[in-house]
N, C-alpha and C. Protein backbone atom coordinates (compact mmCIF):
# COMPACT_ATOMS: atom_id res chain seq x y z
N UNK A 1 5.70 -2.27 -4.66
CA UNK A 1 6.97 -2.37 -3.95
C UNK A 1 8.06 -1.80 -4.84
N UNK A 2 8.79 -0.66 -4.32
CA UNK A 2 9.93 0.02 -5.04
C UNK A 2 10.90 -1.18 -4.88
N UNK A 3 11.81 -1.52 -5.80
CA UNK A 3 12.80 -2.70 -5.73
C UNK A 3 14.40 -1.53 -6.07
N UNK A 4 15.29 -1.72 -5.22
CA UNK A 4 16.45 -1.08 -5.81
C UNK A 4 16.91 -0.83 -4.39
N UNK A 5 18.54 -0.06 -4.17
CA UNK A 5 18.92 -0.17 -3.26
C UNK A 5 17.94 1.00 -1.92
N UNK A 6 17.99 0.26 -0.60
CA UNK A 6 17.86 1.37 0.33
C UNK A 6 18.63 1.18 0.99
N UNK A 7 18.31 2.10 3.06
CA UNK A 7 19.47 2.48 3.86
C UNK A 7 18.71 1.44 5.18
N UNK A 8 19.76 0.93 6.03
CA UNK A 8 19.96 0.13 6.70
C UNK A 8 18.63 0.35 7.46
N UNK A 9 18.22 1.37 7.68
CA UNK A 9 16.86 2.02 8.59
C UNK A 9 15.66 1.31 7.79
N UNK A 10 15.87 1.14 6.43
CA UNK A 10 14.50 0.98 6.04
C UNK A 10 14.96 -0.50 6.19
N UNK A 11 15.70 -1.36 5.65
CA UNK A 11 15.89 -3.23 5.95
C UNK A 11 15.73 -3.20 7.45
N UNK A 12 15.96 -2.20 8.43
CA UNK A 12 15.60 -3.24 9.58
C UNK A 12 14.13 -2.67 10.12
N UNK A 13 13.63 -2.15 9.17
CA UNK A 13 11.97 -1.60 9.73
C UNK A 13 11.58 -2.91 8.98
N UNK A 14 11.79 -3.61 8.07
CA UNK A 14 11.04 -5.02 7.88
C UNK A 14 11.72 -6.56 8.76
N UNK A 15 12.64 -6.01 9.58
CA UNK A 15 13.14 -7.44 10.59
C UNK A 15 12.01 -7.62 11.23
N UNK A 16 12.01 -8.42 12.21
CA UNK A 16 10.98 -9.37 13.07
C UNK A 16 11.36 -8.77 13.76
N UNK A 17 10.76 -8.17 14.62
CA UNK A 17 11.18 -6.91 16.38
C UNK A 17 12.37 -7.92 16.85
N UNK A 18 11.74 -9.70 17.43
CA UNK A 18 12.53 -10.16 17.85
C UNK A 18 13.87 -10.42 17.54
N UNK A 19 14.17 -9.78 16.48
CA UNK A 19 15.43 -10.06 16.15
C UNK A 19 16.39 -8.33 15.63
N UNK A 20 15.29 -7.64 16.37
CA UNK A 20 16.67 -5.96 16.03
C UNK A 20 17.73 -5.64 16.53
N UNK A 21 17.80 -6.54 18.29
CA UNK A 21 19.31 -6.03 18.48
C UNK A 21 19.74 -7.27 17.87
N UNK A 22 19.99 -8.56 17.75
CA UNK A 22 20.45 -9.25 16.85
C UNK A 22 21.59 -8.33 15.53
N UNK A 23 20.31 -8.03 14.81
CA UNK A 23 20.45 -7.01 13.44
C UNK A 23 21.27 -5.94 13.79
N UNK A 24 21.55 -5.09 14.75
CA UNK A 24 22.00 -4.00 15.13
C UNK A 24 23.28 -4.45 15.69
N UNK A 25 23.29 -5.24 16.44
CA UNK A 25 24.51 -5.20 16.92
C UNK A 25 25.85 -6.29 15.74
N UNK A 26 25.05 -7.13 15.33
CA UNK A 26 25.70 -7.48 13.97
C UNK A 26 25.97 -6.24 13.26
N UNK A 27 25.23 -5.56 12.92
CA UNK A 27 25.15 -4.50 12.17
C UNK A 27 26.85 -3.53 12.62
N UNK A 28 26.61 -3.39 13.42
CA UNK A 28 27.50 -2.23 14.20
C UNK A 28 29.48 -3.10 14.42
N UNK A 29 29.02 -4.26 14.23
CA UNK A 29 30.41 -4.94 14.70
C UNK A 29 31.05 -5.20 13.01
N UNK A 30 29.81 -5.59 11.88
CA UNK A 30 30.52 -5.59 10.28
C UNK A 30 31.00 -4.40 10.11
N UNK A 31 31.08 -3.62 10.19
CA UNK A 31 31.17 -2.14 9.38
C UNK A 31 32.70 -1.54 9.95
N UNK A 32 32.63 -2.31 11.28
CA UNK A 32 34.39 -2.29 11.55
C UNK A 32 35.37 -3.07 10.88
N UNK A 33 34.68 -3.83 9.94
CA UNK A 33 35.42 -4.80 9.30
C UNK A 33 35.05 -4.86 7.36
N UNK A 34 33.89 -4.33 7.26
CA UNK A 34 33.32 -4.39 5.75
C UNK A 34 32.32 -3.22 5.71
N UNK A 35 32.18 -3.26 4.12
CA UNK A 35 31.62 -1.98 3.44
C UNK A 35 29.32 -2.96 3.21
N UNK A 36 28.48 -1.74 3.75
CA UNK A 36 27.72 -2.83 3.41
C UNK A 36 26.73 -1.91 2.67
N UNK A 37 25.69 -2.58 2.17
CA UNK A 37 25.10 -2.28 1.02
C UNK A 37 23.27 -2.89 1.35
N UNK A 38 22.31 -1.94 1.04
CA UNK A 38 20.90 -2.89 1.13
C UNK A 38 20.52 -2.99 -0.03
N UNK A 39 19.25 -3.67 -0.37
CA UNK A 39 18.51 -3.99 -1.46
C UNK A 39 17.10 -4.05 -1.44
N UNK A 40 16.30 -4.44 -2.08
CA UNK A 40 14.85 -4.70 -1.73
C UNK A 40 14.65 -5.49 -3.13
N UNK A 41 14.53 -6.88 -3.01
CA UNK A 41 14.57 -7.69 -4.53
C UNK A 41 13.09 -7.98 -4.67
N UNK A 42 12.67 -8.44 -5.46
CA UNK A 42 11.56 -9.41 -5.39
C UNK A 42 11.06 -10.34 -4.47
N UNK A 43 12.19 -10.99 -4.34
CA UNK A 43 11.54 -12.28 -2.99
C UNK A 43 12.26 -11.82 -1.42
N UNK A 44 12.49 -10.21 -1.56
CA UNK A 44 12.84 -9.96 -0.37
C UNK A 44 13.45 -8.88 0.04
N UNK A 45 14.40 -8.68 1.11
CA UNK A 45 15.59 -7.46 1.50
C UNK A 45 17.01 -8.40 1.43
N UNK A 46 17.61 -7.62 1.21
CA UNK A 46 19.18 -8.61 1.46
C UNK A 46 20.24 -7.39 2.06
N UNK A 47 20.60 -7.26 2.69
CA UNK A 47 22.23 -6.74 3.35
C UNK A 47 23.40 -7.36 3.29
N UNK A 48 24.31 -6.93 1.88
CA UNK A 48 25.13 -7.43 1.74
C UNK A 48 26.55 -6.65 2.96
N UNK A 49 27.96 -7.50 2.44
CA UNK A 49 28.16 -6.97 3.58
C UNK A 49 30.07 -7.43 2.71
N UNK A 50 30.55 -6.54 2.51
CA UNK A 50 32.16 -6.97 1.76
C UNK A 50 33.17 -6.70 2.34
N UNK A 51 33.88 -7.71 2.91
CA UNK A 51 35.38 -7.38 3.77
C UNK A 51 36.02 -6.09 3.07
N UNK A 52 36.65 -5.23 4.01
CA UNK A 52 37.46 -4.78 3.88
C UNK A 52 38.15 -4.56 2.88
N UNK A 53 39.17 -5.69 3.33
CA UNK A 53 40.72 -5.97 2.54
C UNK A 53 40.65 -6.45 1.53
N UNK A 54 39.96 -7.57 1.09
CA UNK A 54 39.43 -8.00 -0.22
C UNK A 54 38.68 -7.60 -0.87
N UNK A 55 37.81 -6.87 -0.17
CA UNK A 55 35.95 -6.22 -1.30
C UNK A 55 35.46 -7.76 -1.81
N UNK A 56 35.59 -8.93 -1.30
CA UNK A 56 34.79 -9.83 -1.18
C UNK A 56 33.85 -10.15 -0.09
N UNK A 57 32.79 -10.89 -0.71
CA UNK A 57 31.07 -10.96 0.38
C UNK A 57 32.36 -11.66 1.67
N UNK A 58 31.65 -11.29 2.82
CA UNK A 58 31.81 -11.63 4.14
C UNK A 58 30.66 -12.28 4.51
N UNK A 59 29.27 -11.68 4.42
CA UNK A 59 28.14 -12.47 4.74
C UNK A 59 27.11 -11.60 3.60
N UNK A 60 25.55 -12.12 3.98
CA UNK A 60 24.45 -11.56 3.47
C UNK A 60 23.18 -11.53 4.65
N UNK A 61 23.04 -11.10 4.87
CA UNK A 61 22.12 -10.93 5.49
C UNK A 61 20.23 -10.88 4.73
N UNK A 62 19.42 -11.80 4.86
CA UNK A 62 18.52 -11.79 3.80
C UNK A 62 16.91 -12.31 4.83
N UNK A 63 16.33 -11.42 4.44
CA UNK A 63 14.52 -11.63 4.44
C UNK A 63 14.17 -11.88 3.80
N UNK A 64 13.31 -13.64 3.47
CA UNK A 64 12.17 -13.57 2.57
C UNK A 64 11.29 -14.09 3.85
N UNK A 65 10.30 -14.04 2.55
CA UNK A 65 9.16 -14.13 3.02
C UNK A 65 8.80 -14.44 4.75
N UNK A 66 9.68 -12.93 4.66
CA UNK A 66 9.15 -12.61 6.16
C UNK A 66 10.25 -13.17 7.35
N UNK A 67 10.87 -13.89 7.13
CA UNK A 67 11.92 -15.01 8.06
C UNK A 67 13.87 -14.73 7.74
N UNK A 68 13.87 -13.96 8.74
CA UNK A 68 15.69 -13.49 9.15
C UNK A 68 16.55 -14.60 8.56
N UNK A 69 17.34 -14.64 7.86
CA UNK A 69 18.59 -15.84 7.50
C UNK A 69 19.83 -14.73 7.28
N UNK A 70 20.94 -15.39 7.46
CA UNK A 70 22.32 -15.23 7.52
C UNK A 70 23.06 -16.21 6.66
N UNK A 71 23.66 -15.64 5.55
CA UNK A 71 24.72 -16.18 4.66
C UNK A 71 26.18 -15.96 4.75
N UNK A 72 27.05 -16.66 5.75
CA UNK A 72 27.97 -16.59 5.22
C UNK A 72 29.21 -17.26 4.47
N UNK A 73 30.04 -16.27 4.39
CA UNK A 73 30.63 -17.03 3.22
C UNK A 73 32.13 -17.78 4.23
N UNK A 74 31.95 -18.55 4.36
CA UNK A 74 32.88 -18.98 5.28
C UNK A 74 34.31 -19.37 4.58
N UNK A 75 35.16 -19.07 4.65
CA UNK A 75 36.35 -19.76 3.53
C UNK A 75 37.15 -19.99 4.32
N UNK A 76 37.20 -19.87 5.60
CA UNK A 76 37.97 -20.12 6.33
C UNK A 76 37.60 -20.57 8.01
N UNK A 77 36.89 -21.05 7.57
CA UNK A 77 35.88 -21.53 8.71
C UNK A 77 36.88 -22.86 8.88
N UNK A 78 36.73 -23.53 10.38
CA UNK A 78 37.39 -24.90 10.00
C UNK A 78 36.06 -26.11 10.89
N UNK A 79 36.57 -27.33 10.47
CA UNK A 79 35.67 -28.44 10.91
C UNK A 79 35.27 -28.12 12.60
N UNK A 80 36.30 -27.84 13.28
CA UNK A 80 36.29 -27.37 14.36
C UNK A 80 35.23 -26.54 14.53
N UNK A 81 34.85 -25.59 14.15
CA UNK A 81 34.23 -24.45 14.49
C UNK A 81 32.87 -25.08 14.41
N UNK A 82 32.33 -26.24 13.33
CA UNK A 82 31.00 -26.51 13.28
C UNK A 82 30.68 -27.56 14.18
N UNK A 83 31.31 -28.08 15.35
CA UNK A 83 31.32 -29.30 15.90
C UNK A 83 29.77 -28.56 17.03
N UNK A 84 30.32 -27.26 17.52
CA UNK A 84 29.25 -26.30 18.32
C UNK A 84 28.15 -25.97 18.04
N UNK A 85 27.73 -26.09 16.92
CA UNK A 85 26.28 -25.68 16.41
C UNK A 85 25.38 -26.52 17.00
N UNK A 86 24.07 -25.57 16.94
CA UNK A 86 22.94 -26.13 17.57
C UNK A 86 21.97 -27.27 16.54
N UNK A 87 21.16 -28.50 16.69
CA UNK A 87 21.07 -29.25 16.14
C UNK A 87 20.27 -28.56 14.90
N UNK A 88 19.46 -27.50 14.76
CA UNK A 88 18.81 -26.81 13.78
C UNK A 88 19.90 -26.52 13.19
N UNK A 89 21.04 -25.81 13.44
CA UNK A 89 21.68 -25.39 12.55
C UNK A 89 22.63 -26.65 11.34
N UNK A 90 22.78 -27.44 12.41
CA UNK A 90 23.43 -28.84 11.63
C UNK A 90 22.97 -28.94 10.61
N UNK A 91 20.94 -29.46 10.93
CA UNK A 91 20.29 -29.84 10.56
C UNK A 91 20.09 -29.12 8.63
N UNK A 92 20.55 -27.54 9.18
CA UNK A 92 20.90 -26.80 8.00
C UNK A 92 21.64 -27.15 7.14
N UNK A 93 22.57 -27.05 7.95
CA UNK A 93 24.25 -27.18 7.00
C UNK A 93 24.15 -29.08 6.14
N UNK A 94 23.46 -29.87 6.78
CA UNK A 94 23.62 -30.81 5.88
C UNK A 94 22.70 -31.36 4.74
N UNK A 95 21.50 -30.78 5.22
CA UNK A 95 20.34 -30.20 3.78
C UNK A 95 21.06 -29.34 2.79
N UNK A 96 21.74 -28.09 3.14
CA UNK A 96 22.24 -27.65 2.26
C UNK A 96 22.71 -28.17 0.71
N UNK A 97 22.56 -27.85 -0.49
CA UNK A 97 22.42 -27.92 -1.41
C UNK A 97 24.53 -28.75 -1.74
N UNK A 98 24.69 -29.68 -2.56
CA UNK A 98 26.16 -30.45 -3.14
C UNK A 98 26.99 -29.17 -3.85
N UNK A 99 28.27 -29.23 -3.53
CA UNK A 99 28.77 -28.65 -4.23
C UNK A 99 28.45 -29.27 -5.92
N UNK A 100 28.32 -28.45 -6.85
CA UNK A 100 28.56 -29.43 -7.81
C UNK A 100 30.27 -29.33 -8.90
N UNK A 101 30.45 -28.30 -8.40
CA UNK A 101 31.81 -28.15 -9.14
C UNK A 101 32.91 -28.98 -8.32
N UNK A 102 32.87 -28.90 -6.82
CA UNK A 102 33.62 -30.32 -6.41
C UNK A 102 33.10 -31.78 -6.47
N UNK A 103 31.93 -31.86 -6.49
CA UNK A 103 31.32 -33.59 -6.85
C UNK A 103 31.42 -33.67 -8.22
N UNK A 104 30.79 -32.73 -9.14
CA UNK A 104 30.80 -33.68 -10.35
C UNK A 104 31.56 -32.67 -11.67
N UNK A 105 32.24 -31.29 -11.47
CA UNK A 105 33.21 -30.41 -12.08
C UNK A 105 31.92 -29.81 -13.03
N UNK A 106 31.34 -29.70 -12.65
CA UNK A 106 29.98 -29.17 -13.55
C UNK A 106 29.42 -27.84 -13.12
N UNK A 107 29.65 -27.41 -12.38
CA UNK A 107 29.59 -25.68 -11.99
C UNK A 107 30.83 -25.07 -12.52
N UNK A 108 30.67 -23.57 -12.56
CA UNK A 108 32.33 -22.89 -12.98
C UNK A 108 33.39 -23.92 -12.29
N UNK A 109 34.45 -23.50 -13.01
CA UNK A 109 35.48 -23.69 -12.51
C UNK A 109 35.87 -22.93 -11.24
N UNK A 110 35.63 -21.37 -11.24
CA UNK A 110 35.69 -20.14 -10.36
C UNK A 110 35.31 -20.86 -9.08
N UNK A 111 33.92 -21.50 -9.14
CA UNK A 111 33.02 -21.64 -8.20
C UNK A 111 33.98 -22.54 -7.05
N UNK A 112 34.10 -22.49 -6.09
CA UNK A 112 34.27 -23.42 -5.33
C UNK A 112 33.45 -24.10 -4.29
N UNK A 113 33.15 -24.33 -3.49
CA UNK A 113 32.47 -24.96 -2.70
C UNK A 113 33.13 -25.02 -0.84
N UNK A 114 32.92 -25.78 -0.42
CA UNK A 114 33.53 -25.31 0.82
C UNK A 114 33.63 -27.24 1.48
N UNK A 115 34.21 -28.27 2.24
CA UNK A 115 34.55 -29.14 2.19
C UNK A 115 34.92 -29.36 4.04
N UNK A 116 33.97 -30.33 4.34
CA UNK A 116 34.66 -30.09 6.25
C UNK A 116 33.77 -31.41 6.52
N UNK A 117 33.31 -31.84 7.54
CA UNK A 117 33.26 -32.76 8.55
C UNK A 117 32.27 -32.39 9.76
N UNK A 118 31.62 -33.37 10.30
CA UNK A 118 31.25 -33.12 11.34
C UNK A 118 30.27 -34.52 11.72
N UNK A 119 31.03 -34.36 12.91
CA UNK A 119 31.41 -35.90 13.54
C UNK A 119 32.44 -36.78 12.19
N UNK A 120 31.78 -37.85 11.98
CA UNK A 120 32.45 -38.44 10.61
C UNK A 120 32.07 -38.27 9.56
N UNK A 121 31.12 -37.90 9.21
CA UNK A 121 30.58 -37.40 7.87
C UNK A 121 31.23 -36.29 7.74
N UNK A 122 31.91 -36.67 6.22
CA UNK A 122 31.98 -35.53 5.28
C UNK A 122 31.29 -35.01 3.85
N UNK A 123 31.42 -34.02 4.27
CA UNK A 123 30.22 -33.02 3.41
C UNK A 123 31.25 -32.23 2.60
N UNK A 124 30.51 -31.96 0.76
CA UNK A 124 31.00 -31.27 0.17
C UNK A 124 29.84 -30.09 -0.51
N UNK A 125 29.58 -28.80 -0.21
CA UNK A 125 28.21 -28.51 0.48
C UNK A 125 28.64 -27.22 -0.51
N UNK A 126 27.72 -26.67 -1.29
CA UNK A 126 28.02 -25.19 -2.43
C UNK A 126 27.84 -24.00 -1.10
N UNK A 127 28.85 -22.97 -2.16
CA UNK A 127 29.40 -22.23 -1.82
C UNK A 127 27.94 -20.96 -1.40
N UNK A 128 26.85 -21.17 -1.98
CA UNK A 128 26.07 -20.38 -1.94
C UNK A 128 25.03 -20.73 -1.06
N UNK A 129 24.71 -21.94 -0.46
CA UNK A 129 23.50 -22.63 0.36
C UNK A 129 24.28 -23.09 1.58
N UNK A 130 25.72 -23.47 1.78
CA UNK A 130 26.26 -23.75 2.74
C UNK A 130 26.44 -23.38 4.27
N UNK A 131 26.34 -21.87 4.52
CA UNK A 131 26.31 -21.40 6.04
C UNK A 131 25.26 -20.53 5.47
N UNK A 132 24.18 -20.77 5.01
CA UNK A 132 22.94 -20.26 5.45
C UNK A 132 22.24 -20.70 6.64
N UNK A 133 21.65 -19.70 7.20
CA UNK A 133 21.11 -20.20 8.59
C UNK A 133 20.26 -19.09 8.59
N UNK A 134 18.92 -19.56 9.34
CA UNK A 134 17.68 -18.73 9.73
C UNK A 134 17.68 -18.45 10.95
N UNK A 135 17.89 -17.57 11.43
CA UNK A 135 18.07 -16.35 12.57
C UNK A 135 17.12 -16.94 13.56
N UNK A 136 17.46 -17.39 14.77
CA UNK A 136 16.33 -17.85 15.61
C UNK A 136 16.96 -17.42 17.12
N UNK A 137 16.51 -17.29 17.53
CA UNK A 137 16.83 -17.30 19.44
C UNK A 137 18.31 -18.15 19.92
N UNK A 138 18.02 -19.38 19.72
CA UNK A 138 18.68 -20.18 19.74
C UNK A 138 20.07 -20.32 18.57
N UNK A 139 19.85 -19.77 17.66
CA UNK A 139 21.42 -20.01 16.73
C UNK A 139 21.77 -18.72 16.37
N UNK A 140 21.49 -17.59 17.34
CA UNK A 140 22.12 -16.55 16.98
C UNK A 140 23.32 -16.03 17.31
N UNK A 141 23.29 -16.37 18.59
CA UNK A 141 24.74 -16.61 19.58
C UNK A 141 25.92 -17.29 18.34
N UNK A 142 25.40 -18.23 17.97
CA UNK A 142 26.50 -19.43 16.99
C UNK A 142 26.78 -18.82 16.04
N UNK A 143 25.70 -17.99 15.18
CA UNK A 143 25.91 -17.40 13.66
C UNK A 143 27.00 -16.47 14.00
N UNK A 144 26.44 -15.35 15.39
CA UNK A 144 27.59 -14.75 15.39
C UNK A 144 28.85 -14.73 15.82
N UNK A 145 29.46 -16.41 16.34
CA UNK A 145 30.36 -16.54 16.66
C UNK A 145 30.86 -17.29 15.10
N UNK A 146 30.61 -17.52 14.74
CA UNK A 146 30.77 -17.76 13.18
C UNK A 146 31.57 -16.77 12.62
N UNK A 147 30.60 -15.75 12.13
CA UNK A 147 30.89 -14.61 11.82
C UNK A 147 32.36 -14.00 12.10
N UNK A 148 32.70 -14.12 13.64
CA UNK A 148 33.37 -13.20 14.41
C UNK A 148 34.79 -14.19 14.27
N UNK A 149 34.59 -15.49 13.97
CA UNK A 149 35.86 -16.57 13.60
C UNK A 149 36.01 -16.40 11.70
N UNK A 150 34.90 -15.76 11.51
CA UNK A 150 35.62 -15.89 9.52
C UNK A 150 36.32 -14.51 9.45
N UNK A 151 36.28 -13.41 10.17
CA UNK A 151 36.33 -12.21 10.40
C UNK A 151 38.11 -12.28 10.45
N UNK A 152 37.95 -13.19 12.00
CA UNK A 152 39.44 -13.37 12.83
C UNK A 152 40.41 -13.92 11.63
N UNK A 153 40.14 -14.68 11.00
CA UNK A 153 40.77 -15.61 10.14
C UNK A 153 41.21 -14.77 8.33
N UNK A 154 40.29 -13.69 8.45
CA UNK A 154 40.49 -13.00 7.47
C UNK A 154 41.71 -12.26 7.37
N UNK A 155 41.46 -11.48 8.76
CA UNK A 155 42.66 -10.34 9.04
C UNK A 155 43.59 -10.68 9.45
N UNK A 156 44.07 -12.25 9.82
CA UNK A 156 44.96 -12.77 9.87
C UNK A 156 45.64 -12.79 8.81
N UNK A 157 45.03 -12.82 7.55
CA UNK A 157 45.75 -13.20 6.43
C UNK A 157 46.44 -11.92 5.66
């Protein structure tokens, strides 16, 4: 396996069929908004993907072992927005890994974490495991309304 960057053609010749317009039409709606980039690592493909205006990650897009997930980086996501998710995706977001630089100041300082609610539980959830989600039938609609609200909230600013 060659490891180093490739072009969007070769990351989506390893997607799951069921999920290419998914990939494509995500594909086609970032690029009006961010600069994106492929890879081929060791434990996988990744499609990064960097706003615009900042040249900070917007999302990641990542295959391992074989199974579609979506990273994004939500910073402006609000409690609101996660009340809609489907129970898999919940089910995600609250497995997700502790912030540790907001629970216990023991990650960078840099690092932040991301901090919200849903129902009454509040969650303080790292910045890197937090809106990961695995690409399914059912939570793709959501990821990309996700997406399309961290987007809105960006260029607002």
């Amino acid at each position: 396996m060659a490891l180093g960057k490739i072009d969007f053609e070769h990351f989506l010749a390893n997607v799951d069929p069921e999920h290419y317009d998914f990939v494509i039409n995500l594909h086609e709606m970032l690029l009006n908004h961010s600069k994106a980039a492929f890879d081929e690592k060791k434990t996988g493909y990744l499609g990064s993907y960097k706003y615009n205006k900042t040249k900070k990650a917007l999302i990641n897009l990542l295959i391992e072992h074989g199974v579609l997930g979506v990273r994004i980086y939500g910073e402006n996501l609000e409690t609101s927005d996660l009340q809609e998710l489907t129970e898999d995706m919940t089910a995600q977001l609250i497995k997700a890994p502790v912030c540790q630089q907001l629970v216990h100041g023991k990650c960078s300082p840099k690092c932040r974490g991301y901090e919200f609610n849903i129902g009454e539980d509040f969650f303080q959830k790292c910045r890197y495991g937090c809106y990961k989600f695995t690409v399914t039938n059912e939570n793709a609609a959501h990821i990309k309304e996700l997406i399309e609200q961290e987007i809105q909230r960006r260029d607002a600013i």
